[in-house]
PDB file of N, CA and C in Angstrom:
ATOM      1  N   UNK A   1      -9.519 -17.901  21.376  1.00  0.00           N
ATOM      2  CA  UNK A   1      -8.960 -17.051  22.403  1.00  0.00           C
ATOM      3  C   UNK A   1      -7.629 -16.461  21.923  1.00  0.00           C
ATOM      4  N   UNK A   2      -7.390 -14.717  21.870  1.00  0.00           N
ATOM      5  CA  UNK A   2      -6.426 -14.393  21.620  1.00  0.00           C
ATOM      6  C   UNK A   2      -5.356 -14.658  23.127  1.00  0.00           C
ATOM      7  N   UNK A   3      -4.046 -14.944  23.118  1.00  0.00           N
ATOM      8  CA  UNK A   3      -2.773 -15.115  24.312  1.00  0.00           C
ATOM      9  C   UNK A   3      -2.456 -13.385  24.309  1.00  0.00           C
ATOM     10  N   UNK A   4      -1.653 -13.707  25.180  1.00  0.00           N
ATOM     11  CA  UNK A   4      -1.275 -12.007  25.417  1.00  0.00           C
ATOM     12  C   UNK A   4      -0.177 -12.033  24.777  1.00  0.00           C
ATOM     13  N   UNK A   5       0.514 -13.440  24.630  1.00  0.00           N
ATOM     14  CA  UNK A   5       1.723 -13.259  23.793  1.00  0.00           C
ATOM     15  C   UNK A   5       1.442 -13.108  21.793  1.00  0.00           C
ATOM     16  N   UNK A   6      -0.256 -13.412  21.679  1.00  0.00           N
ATOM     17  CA  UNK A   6      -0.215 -13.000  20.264  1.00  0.00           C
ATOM     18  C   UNK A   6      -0.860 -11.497  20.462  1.00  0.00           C
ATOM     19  N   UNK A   7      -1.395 -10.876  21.370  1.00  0.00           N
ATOM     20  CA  UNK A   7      -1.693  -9.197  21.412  1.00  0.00           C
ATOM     21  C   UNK A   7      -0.418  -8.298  21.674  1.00  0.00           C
ATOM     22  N   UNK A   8       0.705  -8.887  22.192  1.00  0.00           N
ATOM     23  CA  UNK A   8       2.186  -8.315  22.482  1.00  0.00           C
ATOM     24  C   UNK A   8       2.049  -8.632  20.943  1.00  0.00           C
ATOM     25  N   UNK A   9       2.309  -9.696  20.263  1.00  0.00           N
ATOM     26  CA  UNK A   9       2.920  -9.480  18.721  1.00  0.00           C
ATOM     27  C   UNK A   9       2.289  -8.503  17.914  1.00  0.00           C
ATOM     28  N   UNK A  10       1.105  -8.234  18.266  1.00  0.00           N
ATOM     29  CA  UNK A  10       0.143  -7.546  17.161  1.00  0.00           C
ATOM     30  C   UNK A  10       0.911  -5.635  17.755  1.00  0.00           C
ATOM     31  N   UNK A  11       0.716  -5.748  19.257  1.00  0.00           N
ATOM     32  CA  UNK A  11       1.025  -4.435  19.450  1.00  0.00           C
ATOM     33  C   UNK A  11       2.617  -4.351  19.064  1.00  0.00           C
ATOM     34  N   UNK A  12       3.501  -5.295  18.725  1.00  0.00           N
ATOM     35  CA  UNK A  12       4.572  -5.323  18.317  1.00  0.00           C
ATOM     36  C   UNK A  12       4.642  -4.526  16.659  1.00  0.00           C
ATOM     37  N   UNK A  13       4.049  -5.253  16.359  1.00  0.00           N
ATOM     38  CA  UNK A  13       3.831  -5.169  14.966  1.00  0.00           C
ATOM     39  C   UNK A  13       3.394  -3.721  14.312  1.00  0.00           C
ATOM     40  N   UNK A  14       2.288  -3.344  15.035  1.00  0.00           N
ATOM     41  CA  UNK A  14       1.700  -1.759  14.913  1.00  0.00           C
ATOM     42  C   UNK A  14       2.954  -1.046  15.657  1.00  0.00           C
ATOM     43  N   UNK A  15       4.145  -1.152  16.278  1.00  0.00           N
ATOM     44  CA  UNK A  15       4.758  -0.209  16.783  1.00  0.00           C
ATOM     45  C   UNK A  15       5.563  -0.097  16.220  1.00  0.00           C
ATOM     46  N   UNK A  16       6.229  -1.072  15.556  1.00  0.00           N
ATOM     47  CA  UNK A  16       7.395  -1.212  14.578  1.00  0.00           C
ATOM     48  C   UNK A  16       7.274  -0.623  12.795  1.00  0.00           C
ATOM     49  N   UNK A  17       5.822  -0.537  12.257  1.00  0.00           N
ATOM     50  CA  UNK A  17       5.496  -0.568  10.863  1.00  0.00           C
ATOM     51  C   UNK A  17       5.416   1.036  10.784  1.00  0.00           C
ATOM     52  N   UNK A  18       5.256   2.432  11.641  1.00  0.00           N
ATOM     53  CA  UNK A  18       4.805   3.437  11.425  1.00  0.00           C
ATOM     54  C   UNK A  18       5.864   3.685  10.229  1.00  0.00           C
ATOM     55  N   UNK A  19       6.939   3.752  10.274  1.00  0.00           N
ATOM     56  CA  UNK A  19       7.662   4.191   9.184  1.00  0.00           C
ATOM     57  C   UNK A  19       7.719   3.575   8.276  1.00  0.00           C
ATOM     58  N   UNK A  20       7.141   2.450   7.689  1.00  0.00           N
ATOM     59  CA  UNK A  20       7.771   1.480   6.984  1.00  0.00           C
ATOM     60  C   UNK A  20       6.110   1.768   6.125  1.00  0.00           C
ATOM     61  N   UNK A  21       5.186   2.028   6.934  1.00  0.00           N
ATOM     62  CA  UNK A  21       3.516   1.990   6.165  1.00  0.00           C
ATOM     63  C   UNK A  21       3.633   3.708   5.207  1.00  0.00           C
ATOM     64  N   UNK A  22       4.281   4.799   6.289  1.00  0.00           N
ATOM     65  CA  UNK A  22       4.698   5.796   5.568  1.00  0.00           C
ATOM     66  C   UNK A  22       5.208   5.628   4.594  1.00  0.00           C
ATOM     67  N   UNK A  23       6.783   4.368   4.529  1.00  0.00           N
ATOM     68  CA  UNK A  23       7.119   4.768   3.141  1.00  0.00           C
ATOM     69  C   UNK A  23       6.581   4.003   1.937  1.00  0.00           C
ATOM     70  N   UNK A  24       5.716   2.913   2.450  1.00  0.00           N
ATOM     71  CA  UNK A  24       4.980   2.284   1.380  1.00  0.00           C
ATOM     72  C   UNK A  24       4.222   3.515   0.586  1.00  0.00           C
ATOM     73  N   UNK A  25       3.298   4.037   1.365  1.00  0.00           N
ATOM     74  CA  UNK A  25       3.029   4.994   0.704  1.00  0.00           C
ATOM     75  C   UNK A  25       3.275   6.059  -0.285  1.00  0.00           C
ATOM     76  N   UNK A  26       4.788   6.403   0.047  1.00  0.00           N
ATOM     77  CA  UNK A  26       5.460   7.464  -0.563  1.00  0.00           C
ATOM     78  C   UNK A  26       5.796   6.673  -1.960  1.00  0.00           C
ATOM     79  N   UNK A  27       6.156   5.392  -1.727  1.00  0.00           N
ATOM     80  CA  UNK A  27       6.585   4.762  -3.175  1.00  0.00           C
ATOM     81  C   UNK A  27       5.167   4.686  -3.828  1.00  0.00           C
ATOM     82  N   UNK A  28       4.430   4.380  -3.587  1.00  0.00           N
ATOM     83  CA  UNK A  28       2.894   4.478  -4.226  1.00  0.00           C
ATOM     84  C   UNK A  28       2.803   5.591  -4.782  1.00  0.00           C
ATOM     85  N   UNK A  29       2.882   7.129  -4.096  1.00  0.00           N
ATOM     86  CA  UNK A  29       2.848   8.458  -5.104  1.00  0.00           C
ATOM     87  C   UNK A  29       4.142   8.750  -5.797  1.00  0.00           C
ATOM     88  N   UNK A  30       5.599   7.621  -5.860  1.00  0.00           N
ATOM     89  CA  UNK A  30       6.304   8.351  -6.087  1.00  0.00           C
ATOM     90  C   UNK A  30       6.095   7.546  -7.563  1.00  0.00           C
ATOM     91  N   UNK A  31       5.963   6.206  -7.348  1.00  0.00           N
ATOM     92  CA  UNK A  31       5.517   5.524  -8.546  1.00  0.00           C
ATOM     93  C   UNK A  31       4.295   5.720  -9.505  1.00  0.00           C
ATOM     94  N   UNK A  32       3.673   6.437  -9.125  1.00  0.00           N
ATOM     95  CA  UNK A  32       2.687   6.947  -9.571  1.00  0.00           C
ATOM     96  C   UNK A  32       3.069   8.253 -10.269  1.00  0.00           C
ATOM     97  N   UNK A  33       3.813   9.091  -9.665  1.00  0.00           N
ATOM     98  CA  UNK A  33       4.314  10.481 -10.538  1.00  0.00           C
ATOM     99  C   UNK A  33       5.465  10.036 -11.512  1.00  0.00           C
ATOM    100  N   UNK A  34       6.123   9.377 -11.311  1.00  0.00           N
ATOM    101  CA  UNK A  34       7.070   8.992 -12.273  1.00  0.00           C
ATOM    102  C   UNK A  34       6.884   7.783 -13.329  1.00  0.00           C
ATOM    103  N   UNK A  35       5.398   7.205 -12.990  1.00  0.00           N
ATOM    104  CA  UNK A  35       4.244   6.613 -14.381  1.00  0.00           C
ATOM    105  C   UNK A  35       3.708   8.287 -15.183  1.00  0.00           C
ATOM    106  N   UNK A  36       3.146   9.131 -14.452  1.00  0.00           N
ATOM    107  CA  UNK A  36       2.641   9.507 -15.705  1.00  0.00           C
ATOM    108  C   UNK A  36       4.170  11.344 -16.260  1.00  0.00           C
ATOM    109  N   UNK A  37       5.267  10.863 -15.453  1.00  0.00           N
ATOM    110  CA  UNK A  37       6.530  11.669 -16.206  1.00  0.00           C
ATOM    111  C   UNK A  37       6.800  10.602 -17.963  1.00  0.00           C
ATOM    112  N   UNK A  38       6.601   9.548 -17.592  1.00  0.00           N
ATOM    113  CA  UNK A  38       7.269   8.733 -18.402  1.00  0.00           C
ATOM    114  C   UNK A  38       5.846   8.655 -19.649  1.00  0.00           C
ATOM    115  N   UNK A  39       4.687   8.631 -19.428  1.00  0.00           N
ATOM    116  CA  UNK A  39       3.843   9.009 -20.200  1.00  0.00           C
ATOM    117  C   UNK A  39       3.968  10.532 -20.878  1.00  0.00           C
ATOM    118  N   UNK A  40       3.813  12.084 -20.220  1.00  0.00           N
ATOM    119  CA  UNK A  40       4.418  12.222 -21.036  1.00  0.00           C
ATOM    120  C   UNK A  40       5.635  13.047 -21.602  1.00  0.00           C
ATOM    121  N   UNK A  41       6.697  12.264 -21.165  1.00  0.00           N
ATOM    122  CA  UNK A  41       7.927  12.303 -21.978  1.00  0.00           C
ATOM    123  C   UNK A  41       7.677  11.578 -23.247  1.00  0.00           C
ATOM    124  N   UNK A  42       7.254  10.520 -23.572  1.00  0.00           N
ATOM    125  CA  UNK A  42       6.767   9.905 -24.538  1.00  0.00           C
ATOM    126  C   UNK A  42       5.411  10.953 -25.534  1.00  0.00           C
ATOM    127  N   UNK A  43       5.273  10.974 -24.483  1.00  0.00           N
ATOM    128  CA  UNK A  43       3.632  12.233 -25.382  1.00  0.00           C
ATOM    129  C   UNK A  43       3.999  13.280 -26.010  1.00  0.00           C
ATOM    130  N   UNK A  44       5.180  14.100 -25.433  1.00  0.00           N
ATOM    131  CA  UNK A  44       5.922  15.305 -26.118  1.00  0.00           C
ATOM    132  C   UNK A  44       6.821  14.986 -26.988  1.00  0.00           C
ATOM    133  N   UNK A  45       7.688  13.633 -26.943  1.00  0.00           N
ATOM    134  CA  UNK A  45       8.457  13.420 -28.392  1.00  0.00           C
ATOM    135  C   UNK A  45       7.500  12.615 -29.254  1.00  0.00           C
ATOM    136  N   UNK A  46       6.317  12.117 -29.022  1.00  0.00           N
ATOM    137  CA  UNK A  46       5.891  11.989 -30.494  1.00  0.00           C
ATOM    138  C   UNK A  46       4.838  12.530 -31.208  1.00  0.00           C
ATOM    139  N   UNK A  47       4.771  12.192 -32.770  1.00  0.00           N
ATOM    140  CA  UNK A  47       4.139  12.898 -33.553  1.00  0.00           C
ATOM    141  C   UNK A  47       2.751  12.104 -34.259  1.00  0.00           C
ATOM    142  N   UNK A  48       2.096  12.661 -34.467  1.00  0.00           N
ATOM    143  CA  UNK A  48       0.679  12.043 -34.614  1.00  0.00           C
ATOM    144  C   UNK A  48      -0.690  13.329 -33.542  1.00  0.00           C
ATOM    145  N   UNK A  49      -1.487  12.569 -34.307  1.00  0.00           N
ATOM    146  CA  UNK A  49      -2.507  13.561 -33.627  1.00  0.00           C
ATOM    147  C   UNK A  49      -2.752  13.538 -32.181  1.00  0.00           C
ATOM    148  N   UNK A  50      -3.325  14.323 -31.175  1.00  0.00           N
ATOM    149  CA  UNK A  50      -3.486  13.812 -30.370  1.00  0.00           C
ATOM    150  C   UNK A  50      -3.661  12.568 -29.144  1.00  0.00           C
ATOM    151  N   UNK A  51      -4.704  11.955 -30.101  1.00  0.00           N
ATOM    152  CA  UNK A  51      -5.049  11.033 -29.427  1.00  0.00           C
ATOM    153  C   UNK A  51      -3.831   9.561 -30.192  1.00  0.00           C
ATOM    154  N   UNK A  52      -3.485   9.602 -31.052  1.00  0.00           N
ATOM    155  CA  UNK A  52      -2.078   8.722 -31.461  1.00  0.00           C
ATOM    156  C   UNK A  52      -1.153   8.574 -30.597  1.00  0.00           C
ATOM    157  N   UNK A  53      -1.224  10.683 -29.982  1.00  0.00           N
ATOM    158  CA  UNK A  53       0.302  10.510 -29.186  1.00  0.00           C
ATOM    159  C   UNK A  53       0.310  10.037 -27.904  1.00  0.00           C
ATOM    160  N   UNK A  54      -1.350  10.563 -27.570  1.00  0.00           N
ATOM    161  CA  UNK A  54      -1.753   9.400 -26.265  1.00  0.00           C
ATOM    162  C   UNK A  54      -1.232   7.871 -26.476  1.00  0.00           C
ATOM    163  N   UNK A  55      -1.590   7.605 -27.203  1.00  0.00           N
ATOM    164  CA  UNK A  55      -1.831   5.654 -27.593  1.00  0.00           C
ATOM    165  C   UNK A  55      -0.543   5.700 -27.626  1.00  0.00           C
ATOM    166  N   UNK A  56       0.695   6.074 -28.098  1.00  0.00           N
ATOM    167  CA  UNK A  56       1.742   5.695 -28.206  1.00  0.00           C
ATOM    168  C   UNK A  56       2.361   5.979 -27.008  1.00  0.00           C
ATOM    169  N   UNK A  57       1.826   7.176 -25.816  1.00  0.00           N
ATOM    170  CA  UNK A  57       2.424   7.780 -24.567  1.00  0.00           C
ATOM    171  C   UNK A  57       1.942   6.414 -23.827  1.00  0.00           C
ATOM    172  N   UNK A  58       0.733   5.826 -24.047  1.00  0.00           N
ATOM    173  CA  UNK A  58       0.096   4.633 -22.822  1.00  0.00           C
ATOM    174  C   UNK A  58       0.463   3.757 -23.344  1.00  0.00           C
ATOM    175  N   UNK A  59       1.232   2.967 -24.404  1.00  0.00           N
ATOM    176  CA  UNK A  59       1.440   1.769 -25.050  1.00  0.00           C
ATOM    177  C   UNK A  59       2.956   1.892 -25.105  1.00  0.00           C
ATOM    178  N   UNK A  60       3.932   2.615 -24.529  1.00  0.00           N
ATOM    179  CA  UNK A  60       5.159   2.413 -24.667  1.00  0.00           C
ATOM    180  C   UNK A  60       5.663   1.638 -23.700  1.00  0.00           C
ATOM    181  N   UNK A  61       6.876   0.960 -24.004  1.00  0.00           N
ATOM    182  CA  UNK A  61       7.294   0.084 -23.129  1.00  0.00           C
ATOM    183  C   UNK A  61       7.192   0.962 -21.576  1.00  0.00           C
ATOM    184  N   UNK A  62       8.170   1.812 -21.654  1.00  0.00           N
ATOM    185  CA  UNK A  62       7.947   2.110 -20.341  1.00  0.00           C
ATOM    186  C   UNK A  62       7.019   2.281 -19.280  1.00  0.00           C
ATOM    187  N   UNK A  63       6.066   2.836 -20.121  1.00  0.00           N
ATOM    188  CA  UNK A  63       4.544   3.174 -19.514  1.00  0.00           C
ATOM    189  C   UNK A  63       4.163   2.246 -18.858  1.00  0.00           C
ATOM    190  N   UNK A  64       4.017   0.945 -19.601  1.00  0.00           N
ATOM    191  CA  UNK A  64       3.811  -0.136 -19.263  1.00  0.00           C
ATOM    192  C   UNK A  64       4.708  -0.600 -17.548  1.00  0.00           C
ATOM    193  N   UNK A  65       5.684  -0.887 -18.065  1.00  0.00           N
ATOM    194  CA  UNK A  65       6.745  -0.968 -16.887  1.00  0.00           C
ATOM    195  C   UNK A  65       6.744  -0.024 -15.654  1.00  0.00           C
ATOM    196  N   UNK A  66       6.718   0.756 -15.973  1.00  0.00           N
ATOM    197  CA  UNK A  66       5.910   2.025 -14.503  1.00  0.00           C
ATOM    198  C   UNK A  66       4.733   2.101 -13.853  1.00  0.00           C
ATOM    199  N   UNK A  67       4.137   1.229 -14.590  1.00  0.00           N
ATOM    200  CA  UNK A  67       2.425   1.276 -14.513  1.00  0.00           C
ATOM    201  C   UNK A  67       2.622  -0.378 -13.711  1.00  0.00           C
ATOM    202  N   UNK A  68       3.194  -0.933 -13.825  1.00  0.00           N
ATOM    203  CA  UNK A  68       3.406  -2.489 -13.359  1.00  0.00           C
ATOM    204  C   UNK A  68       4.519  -2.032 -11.903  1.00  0.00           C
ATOM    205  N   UNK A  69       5.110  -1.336 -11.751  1.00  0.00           N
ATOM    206  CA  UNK A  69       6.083  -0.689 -10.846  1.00  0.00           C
ATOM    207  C   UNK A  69       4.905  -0.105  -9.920  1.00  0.00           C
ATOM    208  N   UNK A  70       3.954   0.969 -10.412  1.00  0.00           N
ATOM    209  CA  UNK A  70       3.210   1.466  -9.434  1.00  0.00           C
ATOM    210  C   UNK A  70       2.039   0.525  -9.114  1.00  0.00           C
ATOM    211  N   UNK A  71       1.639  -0.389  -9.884  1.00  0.00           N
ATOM    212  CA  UNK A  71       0.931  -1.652  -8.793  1.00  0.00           C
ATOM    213  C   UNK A  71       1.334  -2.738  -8.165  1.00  0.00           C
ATOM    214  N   UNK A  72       2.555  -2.894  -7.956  1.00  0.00           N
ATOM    215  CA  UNK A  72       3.037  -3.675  -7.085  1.00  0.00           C
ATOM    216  C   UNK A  72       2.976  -1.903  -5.862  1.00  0.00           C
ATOM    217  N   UNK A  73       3.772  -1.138  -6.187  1.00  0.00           N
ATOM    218  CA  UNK A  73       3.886  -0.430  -4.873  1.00  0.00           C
ATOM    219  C   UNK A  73       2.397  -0.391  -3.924  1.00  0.00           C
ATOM    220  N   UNK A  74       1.669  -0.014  -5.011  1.00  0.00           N
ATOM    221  CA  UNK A  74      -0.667  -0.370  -4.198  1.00  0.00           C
ATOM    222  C   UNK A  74      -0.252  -1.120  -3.721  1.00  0.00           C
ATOM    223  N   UNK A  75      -0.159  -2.384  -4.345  1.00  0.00           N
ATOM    224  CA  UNK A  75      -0.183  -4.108  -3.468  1.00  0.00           C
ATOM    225  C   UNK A  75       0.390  -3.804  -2.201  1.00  0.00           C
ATOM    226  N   UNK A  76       1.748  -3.620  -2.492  1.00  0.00           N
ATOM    227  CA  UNK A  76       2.410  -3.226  -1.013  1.00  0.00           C
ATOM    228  C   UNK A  76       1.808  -2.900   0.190  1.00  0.00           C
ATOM    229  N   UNK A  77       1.543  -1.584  -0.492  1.00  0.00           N
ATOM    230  CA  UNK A  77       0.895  -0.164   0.746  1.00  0.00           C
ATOM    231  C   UNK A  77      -0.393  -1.227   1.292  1.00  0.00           C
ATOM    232  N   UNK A  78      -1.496  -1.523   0.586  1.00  0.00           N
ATOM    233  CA  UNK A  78      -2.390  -2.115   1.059  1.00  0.00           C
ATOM    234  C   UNK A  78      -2.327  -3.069   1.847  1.00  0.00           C
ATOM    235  N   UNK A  79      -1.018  -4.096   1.620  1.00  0.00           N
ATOM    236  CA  UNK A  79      -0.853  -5.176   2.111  1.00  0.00           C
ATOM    237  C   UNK A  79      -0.890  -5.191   3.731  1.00  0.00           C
ATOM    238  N   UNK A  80       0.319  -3.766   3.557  1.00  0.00           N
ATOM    239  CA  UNK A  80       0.522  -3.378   4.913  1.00  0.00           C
ATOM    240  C   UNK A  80      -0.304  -2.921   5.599  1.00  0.00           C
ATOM    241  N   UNK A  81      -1.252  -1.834   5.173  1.00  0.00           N
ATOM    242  CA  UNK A  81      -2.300  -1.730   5.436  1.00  0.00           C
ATOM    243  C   UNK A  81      -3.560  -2.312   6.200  1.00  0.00           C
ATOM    244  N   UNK A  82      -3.466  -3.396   5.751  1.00  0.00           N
ATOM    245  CA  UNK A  82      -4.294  -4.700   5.550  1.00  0.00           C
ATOM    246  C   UNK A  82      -4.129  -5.403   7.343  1.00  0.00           C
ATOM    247  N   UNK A  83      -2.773  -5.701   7.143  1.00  0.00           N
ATOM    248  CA  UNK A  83      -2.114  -6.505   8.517  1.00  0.00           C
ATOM    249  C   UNK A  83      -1.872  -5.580   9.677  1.00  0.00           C
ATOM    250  N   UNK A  84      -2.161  -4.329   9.005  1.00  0.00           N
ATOM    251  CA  UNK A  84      -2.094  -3.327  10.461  1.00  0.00           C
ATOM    252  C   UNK A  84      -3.780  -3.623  10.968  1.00  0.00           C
ATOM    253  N   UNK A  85      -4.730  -3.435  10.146  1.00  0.00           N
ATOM    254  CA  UNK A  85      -6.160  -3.522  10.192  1.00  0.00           C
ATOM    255  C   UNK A  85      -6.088  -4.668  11.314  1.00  0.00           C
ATOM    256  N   UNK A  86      -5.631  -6.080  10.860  1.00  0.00           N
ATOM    257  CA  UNK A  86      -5.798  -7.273  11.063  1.00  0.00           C
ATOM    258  C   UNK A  86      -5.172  -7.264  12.561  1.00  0.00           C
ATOM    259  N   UNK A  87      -3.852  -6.856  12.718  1.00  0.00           N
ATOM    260  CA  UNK A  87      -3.389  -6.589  14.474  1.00  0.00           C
ATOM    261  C   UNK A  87      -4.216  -5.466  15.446  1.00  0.00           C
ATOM    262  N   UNK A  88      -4.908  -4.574  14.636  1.00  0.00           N
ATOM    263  CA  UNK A  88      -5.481  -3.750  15.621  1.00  0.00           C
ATOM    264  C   UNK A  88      -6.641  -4.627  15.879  1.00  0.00           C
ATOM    265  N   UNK A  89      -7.317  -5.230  15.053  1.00  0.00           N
ATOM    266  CA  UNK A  89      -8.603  -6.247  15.697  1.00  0.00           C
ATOM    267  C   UNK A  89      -8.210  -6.910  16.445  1.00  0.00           C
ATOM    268  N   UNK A  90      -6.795  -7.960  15.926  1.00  0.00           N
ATOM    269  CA  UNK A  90      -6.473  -8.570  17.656  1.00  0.00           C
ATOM    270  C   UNK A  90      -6.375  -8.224  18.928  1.00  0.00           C
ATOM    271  N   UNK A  91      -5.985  -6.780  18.962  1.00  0.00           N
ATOM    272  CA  UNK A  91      -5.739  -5.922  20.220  1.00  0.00           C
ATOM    273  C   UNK A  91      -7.058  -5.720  20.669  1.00  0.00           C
ATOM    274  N   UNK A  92      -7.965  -5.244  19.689  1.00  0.00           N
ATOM    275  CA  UNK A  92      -9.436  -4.955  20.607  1.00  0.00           C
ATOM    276  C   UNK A  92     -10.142  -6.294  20.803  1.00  0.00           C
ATOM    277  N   UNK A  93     -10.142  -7.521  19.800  1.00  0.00           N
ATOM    278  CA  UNK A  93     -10.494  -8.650  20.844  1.00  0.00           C
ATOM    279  C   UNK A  93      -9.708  -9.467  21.911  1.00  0.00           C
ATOM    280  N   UNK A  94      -8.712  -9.319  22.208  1.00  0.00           N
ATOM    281  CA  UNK A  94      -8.074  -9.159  23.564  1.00  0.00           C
ATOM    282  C   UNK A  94      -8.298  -8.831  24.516  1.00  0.00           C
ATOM    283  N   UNK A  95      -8.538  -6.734  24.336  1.00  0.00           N
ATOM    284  CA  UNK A  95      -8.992  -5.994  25.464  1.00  0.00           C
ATOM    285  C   UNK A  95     -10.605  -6.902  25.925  1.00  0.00           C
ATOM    286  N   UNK A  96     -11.430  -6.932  25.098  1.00  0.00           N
ATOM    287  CA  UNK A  96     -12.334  -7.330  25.257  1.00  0.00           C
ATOM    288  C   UNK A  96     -12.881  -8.801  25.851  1.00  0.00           C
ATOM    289  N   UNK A  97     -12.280  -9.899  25.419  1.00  0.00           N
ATOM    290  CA  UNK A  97     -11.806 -11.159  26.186  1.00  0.00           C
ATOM    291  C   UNK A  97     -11.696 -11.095  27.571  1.00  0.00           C
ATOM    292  N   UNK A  98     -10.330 -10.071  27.826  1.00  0.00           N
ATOM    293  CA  UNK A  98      -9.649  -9.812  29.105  1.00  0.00           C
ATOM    294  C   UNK A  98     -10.893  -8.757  29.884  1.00  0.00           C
ATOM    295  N   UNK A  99     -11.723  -8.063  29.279  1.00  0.00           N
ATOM    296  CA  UNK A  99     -13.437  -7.054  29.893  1.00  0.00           C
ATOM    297  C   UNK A  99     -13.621  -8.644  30.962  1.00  0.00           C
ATOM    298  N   UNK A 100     -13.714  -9.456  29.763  1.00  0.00           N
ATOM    299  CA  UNK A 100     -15.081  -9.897  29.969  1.00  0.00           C
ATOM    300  C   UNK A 100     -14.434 -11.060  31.200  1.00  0.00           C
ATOM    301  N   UNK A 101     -13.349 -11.429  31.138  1.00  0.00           N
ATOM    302  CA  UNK A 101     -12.446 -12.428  31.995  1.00  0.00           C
ATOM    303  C   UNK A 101     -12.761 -11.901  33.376  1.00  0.00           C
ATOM    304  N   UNK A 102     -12.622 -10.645  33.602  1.00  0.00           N
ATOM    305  CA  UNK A 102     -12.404  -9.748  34.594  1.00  0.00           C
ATOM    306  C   UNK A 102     -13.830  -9.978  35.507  1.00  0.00           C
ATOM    307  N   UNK A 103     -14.680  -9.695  34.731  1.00  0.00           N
ATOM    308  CA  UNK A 103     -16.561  -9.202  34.818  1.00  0.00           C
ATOM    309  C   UNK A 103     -17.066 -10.751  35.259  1.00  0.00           C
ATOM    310  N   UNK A 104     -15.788 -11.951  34.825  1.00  0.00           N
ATOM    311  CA  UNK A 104     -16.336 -13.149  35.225  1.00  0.00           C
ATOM    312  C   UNK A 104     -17.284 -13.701  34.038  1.00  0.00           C
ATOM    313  N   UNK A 105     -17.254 -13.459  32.970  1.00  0.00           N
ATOM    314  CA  UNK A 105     -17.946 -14.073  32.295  1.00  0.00           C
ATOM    315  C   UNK A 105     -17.615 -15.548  31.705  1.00  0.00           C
TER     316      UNK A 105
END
């Protein structure tokens, strides 16, 4: 049985995160555009054939480090994501509990 005091937390929770799920997001594309700046800045200063300057643009430290920067930001976004999913189900088995409380079941 969900309490009304854990469907107040859940609707707590979804009322408080709108900005905070926005900016997860934004760090997700911002970390994501500034993984592949840093790829290639690396790709235009070096020399080798193509596909070298790839391997050296995806194998540089940084790359690496931006690329580890923009999956923690996923993790994030999803996380949040995730627990918004998880409070809106509490809210609709609530409403639904409280249907059926009503109807006498």
């Amino acid at each position: 049985m969900i309490s009304e005091d854990r469907m107040t937390q859940a609707l707590t929770y979804l009322a408080t995160t709108d900005l905070p799920l926005a900016e997860a997001e934004a760090a997700v594309l911002r970390a994501e555009y500034l993984h592949e700046l840093v790829k290639d800045r690396v790709f235009l200063t070096s020399t080798g054939t193509v596909a070298e300057r790839q391997a050296q643009a995806n194998s540089s430290e940084d790359a690496i480090r931006t690329h580890e920067e923009y999956l923690s930001a996923v993790v994030r976004h999803k996380q949040m994501r995730a627990k918004r999913e998880t409070e809106s189900q509490v809210i609709g088995v609530y409403r639904t509990q409280e249907s059926s409380r009503r109807l006498g079941a």
